[in-house]
Every structure is written in structure tokens, then in C-alpha cells.
PDB file of N, CA and C in Angstrom:
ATOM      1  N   UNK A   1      16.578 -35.034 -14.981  1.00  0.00           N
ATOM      2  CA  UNK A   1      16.684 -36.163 -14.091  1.00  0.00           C
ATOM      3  C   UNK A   1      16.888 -37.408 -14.922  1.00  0.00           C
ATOM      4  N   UNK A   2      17.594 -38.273 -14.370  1.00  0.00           N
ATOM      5  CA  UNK A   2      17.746 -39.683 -15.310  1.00  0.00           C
ATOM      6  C   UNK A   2      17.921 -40.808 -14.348  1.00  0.00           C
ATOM      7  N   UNK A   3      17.352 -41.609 -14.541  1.00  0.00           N
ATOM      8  CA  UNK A   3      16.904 -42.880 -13.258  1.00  0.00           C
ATOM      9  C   UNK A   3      17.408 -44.149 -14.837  1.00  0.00           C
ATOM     10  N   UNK A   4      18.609 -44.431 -13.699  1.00  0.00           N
ATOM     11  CA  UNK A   4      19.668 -45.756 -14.421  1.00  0.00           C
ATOM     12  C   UNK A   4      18.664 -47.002 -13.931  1.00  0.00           C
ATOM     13  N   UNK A   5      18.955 -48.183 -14.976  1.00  0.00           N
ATOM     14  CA  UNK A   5      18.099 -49.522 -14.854  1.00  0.00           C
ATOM     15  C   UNK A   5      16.786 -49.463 -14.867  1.00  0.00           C
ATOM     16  N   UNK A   6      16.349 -48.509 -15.789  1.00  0.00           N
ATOM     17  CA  UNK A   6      15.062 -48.826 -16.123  1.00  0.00           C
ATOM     18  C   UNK A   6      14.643 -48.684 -17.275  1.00  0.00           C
ATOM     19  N   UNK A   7      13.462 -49.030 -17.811  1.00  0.00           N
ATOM     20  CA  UNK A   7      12.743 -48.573 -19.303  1.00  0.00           C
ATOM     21  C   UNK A   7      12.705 -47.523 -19.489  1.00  0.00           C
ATOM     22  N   UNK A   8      12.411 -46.044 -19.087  1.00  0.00           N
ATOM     23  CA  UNK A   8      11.862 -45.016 -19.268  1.00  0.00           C
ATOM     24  C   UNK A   8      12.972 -44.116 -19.995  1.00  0.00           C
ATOM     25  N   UNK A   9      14.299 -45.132 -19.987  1.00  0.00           N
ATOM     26  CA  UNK A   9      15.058 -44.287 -20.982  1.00  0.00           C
ATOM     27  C   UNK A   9      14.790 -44.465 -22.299  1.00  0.00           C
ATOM     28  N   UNK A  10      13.669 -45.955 -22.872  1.00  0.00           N
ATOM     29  CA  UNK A  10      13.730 -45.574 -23.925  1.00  0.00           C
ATOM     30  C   UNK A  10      12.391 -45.145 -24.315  1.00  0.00           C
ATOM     31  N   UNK A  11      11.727 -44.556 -23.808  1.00  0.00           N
ATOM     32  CA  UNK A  11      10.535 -43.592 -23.541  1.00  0.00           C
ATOM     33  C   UNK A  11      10.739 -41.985 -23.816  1.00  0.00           C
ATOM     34  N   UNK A  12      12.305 -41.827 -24.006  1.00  0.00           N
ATOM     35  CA  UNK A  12      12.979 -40.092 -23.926  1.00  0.00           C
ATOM     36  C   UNK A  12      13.277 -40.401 -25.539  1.00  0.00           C
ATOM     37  N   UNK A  13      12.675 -38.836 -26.076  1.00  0.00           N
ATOM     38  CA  UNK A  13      12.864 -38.700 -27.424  1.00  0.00           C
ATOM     39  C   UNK A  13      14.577 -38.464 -27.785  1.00  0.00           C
ATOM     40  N   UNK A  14      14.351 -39.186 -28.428  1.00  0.00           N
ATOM     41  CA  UNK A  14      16.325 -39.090 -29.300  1.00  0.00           C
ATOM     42  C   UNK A  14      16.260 -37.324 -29.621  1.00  0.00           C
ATOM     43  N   UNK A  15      17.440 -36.602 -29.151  1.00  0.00           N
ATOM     44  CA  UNK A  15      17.519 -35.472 -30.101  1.00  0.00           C
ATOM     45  C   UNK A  15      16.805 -34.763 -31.132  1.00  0.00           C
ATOM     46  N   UNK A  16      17.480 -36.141 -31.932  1.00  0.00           N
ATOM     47  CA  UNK A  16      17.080 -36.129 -33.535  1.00  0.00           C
ATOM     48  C   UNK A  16      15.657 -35.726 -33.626  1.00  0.00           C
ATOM     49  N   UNK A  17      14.360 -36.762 -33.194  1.00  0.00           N
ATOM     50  CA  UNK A  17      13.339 -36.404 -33.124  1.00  0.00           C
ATOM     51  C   UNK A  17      12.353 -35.664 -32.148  1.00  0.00           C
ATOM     52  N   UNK A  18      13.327 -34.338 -31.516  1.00  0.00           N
ATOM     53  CA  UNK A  18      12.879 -33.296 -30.901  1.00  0.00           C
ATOM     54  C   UNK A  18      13.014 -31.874 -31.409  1.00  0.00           C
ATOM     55  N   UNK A  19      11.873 -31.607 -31.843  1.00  0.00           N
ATOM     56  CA  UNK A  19      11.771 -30.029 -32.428  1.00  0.00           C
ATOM     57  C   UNK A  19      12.596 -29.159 -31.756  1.00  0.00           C
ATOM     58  N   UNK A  20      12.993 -28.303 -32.401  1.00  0.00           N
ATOM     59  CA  UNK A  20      13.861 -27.181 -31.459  1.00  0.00           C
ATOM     60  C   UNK A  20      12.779 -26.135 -30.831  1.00  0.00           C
ATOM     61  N   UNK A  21      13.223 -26.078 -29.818  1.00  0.00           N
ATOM     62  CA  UNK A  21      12.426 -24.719 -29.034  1.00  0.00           C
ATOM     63  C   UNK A  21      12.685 -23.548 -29.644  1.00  0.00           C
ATOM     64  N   UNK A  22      12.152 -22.554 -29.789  1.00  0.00           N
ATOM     65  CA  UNK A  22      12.139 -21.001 -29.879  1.00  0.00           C
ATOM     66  C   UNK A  22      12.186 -20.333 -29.383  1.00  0.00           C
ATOM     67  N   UNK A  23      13.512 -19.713 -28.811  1.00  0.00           N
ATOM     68  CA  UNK A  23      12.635 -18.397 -26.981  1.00  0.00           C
ATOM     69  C   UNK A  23      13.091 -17.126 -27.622  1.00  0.00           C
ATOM     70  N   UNK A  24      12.286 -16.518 -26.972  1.00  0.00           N
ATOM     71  CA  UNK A  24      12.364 -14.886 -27.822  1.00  0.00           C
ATOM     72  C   UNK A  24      13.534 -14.342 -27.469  1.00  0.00           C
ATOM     73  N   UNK A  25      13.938 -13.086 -28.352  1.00  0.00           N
ATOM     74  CA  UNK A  25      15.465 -13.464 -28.061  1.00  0.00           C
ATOM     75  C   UNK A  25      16.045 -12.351 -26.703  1.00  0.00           C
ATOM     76  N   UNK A  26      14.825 -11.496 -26.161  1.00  0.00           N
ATOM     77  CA  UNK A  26      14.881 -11.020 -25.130  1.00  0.00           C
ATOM     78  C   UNK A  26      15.055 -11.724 -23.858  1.00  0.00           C
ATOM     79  N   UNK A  27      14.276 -13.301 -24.433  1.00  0.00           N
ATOM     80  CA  UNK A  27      14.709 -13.954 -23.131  1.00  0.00           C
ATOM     81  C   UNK A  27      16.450 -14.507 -23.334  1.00  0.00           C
ATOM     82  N   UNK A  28      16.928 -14.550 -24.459  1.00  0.00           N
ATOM     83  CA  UNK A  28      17.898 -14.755 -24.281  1.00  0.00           C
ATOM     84  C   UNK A  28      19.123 -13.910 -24.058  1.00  0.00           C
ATOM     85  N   UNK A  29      19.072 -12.722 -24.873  1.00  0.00           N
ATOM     86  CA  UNK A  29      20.060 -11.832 -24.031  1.00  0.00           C
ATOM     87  C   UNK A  29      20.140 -10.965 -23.173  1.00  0.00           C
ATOM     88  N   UNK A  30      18.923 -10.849 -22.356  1.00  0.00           N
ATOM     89  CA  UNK A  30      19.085 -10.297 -20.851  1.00  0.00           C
ATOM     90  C   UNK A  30      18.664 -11.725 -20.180  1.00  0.00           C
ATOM     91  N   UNK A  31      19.971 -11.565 -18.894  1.00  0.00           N
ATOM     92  CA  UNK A  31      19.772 -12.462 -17.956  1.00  0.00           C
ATOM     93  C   UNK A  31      18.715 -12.459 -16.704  1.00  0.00           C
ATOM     94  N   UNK A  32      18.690 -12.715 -15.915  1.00  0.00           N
ATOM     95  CA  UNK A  32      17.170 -12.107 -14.538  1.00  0.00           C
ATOM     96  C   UNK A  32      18.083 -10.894 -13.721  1.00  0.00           C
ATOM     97  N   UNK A  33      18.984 -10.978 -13.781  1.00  0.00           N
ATOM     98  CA  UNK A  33      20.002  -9.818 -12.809  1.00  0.00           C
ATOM     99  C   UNK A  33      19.882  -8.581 -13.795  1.00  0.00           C
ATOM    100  N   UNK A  34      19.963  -8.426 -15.121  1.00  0.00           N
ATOM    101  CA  UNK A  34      19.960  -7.435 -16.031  1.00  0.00           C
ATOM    102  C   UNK A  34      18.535  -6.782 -16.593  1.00  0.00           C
ATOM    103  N   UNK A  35      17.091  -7.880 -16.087  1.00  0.00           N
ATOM    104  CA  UNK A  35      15.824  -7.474 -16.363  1.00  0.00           C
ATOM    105  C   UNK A  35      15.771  -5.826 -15.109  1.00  0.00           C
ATOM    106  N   UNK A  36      15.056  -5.335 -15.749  1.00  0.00           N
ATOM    107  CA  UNK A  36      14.917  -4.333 -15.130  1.00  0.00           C
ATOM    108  C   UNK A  36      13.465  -4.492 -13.923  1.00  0.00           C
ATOM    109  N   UNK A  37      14.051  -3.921 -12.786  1.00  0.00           N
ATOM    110  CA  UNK A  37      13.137  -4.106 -11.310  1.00  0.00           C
ATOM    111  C   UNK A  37      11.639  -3.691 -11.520  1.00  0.00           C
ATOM    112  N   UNK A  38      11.121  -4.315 -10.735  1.00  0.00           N
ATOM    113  CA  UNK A  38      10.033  -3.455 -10.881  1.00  0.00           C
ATOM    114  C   UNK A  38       9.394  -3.127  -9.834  1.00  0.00           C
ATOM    115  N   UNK A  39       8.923  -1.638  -9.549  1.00  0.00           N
ATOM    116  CA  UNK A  39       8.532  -0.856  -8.493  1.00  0.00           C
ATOM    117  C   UNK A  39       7.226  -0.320  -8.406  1.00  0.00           C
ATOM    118  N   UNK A  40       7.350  -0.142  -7.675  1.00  0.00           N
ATOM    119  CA  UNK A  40       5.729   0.801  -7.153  1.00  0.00           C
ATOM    120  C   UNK A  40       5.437   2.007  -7.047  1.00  0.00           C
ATOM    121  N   UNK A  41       4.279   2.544  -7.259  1.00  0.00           N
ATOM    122  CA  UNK A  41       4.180   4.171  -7.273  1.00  0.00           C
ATOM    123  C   UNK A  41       2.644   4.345  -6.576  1.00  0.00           C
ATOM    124  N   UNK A  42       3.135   5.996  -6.252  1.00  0.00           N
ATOM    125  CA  UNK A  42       1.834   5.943  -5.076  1.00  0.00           C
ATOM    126  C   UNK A  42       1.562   7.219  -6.547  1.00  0.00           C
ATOM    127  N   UNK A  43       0.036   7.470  -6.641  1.00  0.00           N
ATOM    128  CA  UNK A  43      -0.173   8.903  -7.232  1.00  0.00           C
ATOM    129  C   UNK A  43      -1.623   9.718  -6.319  1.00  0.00           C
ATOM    130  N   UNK A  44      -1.489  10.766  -6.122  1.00  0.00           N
ATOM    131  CA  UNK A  44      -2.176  11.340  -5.083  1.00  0.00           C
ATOM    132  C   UNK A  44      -2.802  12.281  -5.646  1.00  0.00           C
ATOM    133  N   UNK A  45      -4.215  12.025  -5.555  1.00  0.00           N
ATOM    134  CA  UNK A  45      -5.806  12.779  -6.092  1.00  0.00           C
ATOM    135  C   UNK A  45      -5.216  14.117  -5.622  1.00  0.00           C
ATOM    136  N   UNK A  46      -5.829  14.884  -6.065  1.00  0.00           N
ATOM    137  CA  UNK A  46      -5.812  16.715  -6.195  1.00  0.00           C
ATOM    138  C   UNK A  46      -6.801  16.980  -4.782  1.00  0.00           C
ATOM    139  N   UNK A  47      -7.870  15.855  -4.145  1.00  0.00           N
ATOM    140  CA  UNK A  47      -8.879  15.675  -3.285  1.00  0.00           C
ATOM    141  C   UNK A  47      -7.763  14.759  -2.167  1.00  0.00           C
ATOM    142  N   UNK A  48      -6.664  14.666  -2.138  1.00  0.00           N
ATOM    143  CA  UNK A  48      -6.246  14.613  -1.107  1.00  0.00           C
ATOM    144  C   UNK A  48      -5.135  15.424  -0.672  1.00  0.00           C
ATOM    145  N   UNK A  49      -4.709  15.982  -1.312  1.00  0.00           N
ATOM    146  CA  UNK A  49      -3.599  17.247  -1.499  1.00  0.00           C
ATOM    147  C   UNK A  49      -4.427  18.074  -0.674  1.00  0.00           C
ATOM    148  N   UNK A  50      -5.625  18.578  -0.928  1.00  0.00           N
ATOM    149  CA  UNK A  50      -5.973  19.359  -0.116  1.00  0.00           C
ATOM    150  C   UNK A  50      -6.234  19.264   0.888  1.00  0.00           C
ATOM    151  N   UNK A  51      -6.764  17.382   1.296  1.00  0.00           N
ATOM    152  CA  UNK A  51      -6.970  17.033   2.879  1.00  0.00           C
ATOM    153  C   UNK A  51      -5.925  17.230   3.825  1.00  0.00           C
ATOM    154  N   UNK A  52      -4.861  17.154   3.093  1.00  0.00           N
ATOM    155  CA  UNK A  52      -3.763  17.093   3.770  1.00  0.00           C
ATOM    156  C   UNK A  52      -3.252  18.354   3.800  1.00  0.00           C
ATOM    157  N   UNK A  53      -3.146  19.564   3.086  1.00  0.00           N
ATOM    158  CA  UNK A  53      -3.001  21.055   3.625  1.00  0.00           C
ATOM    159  C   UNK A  53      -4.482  21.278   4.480  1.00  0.00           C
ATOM    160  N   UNK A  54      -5.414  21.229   4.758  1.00  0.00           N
ATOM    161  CA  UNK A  54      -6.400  21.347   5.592  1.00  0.00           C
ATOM    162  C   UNK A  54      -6.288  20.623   6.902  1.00  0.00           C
ATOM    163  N   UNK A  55      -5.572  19.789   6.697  1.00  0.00           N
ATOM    164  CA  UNK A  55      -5.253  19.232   7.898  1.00  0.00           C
ATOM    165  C   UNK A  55      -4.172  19.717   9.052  1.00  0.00           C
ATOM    166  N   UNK A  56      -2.859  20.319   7.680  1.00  0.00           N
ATOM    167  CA  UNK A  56      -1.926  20.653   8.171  1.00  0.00           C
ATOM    168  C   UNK A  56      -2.331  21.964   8.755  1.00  0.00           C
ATOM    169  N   UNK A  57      -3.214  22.901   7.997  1.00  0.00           N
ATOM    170  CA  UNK A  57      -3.280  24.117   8.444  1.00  0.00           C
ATOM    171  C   UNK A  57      -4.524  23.631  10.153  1.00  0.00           C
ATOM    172  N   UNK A  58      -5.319  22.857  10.132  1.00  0.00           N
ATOM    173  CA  UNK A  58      -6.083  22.677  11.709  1.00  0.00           C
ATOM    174  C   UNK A  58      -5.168  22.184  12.952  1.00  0.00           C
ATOM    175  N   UNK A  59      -4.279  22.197  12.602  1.00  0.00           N
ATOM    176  CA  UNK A  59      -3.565  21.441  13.328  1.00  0.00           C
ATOM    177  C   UNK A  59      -1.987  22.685  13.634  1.00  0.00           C
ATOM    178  N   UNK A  60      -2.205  23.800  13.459  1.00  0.00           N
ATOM    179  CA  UNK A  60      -1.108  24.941  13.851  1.00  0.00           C
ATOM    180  C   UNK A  60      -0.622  25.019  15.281  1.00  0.00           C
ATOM    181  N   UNK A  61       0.343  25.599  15.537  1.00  0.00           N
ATOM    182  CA  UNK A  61       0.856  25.368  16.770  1.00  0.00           C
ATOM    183  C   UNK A  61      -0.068  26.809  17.398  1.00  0.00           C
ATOM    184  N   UNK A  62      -0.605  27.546  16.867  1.00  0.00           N
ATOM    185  CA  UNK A  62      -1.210  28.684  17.395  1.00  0.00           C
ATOM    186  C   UNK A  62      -2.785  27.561  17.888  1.00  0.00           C
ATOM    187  N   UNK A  63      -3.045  27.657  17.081  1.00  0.00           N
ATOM    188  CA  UNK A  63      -4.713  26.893  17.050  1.00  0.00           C
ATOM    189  C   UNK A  63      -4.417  25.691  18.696  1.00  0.00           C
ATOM    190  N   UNK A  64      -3.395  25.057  18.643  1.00  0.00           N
ATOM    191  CA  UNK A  64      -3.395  24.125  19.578  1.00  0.00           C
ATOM    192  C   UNK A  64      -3.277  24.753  20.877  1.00  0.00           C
ATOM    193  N   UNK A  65      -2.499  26.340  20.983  1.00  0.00           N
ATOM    194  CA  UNK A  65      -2.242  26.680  22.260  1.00  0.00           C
ATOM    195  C   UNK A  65      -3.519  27.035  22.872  1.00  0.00           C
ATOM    196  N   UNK A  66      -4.519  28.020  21.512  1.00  0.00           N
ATOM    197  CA  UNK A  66      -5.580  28.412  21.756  1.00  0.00           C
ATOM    198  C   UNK A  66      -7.054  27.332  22.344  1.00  0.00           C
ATOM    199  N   UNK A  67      -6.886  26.249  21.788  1.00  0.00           N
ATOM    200  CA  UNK A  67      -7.783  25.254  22.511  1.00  0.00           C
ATOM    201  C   UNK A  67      -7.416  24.547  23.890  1.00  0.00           C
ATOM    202  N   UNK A  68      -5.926  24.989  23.923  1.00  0.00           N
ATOM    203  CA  UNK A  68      -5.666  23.858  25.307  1.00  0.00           C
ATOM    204  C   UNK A  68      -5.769  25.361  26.490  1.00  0.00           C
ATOM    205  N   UNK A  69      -5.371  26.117  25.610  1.00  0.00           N
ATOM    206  CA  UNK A  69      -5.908  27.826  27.084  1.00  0.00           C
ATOM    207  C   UNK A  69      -7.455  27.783  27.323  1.00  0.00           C
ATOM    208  N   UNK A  70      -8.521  27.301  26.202  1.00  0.00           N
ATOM    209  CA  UNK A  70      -9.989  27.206  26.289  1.00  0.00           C
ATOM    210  C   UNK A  70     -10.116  26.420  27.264  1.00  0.00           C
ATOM    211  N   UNK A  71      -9.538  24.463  27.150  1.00  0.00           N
ATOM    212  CA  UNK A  71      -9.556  23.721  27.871  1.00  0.00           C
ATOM    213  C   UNK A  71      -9.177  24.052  29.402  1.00  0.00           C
ATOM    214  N   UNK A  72      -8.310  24.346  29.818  1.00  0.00           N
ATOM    215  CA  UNK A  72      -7.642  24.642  30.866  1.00  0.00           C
ATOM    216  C   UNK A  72      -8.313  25.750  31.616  1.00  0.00           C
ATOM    217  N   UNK A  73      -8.996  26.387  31.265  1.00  0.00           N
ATOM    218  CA  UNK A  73      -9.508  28.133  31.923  1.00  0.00           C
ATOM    219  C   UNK A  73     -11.437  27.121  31.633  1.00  0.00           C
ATOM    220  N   UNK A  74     -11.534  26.160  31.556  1.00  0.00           N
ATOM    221  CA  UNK A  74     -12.815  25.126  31.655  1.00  0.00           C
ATOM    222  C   UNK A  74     -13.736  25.784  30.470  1.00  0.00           C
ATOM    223  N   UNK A  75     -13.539  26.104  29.750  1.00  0.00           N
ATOM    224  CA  UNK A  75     -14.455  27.152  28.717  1.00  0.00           C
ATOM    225  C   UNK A  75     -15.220  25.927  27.872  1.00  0.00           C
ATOM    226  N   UNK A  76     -15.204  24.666  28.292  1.00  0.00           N
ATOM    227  CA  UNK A  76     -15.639  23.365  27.803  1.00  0.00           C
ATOM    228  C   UNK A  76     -16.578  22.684  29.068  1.00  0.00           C
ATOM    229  N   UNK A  77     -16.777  23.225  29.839  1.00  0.00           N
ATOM    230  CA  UNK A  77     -16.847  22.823  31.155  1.00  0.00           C
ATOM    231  C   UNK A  77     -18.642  22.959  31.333  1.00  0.00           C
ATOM    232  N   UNK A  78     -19.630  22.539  30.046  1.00  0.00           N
ATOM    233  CA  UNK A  78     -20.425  23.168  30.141  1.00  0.00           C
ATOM    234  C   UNK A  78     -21.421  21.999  29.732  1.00  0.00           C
ATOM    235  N   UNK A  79     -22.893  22.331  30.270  1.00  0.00           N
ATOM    236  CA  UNK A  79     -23.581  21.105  29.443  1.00  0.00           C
ATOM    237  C   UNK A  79     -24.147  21.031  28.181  1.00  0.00           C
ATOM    238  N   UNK A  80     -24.123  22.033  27.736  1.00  0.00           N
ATOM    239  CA  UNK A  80     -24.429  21.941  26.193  1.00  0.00           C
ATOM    240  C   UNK A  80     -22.873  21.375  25.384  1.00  0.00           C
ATOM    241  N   UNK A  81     -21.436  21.852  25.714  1.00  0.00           N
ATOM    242  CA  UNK A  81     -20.490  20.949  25.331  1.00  0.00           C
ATOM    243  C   UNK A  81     -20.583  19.856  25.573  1.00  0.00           C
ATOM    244  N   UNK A  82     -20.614  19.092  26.654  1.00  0.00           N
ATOM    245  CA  UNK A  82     -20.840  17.729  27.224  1.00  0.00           C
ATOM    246  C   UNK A  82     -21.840  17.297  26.189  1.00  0.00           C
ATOM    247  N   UNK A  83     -23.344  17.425  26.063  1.00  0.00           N
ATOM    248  CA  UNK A  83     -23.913  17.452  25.273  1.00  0.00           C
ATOM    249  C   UNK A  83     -23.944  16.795  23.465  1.00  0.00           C
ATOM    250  N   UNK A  84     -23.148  18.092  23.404  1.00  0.00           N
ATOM    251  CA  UNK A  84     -22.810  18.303  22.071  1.00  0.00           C
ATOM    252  C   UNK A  84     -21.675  17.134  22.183  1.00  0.00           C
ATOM    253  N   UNK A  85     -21.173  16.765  22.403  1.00  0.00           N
ATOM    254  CA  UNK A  85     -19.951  15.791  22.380  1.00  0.00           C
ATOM    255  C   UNK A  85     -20.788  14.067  22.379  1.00  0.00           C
ATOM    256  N   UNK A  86     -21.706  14.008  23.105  1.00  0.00           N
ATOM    257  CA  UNK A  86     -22.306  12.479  23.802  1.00  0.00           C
ATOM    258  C   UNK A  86     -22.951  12.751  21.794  1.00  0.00           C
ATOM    259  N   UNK A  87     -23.230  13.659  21.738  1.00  0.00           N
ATOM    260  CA  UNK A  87     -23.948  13.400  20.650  1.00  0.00           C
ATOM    261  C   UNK A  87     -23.525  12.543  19.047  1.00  0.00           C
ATOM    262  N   UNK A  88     -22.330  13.109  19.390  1.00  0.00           N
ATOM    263  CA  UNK A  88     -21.341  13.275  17.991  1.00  0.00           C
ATOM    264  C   UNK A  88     -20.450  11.774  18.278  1.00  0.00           C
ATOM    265  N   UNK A  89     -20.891  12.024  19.544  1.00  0.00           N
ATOM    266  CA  UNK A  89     -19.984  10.496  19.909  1.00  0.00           C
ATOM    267  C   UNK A  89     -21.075   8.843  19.413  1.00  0.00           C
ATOM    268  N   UNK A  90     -22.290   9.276  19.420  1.00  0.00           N
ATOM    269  CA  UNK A  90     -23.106   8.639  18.989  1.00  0.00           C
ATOM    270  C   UNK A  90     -23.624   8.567  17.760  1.00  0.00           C
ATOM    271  N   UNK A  91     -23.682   9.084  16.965  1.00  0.00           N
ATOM    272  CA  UNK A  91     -24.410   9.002  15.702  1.00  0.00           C
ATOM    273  C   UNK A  91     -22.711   8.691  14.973  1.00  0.00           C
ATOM    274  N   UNK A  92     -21.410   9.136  15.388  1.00  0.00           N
ATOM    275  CA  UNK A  92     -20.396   8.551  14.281  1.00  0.00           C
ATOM    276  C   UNK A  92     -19.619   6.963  15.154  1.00  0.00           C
ATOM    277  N   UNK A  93     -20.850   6.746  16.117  1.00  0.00           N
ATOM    278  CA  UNK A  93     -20.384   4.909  16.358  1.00  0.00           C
ATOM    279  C   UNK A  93     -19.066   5.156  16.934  1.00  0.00           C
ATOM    280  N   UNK A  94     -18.199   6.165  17.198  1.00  0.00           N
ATOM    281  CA  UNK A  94     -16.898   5.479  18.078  1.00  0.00           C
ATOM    282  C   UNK A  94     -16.776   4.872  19.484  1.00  0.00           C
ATOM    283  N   UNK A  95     -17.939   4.798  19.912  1.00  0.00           N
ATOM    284  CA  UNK A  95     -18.147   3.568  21.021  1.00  0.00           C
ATOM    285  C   UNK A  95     -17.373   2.312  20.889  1.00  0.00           C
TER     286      UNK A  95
END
């Protein structure tokens, strides 16, 4: 920046008595388009590999027909299920 009609130009060091800068010379021959990107990585515990085949395997298309034929024929329809459910529904807070 340079602001004409005032003192503060002679406040700016002459050339002459300005040290030269030093920039490393990586900053000088790669430009910001030629630095290389930088990305992200996910890495996944051996303790979730398995949550996730345990999950995949509870979740089978057999297993699902078999609970919704339980459901449907009322085989849930009972008060110890009811029960058992108010319970579990309470002590893990999903209220």
C-alpha cells in the first residue's frame, strides 16, 4: 500500500537498508495448486469389525421373517413380554 502526500514515506526502509528474506526453497518451487491435498482417513478397530458383522448377521432376512410370524400369530402378546419390555425400557432411559 502507498498513501501519496504524506510523511510515512519517509518512515519506509530504502531497499538498501532491508535485509533480504529467506524462504525455504520448498516454498518457492511448489506453488499452492502443486502442494499436495490433504485428506482424511477413517481406520476401524478390529472391536468394530465385529459389531458390524454381528449386526449384519442379527439382522438376516430369515431372522426378520421369523420375528414378524412370532409378532403376527401374538406370541408377544403376553404379560411377562409386556413386562419384560416396560422394564428394559426403563433402566436404559429411552423415555
Amino acid at each position: 500500500m502507498r498513501i501519496n502526500g504524506s510523511s510515512i514515506d519517509s518512515l519506509r526502509p530504502t531497499p538498501a537498508s532491508t535485509p533480504a528474506v529467506q524462504r525455504p526453497a520448498q516454498d518457492i518451487t511448489q506453488s499452492p495448486a502443486t502442494k499436495p491435498a490433504k485428506s482424511d482417513s477413517v481406520q476401524i478397530s478390529d472391536a468394530g469389525r465385529r459389531l458390524n458383522t454381528e449386526q449384519a448377521n442379527a439382522l438376516n432376512p430369515e431372522r426378520v421373517a421369523e420375528l414378524r410370524t412370532m409378532v403376527l400369530t401374538g406370541a408377544y402378546n403376553t404379560l411377562d413380554v409386556v413386562d419384560q419390555v416396560a422394564r428394559r425400557i426403563m433402566t436404559r432411559g429411552d423415555l
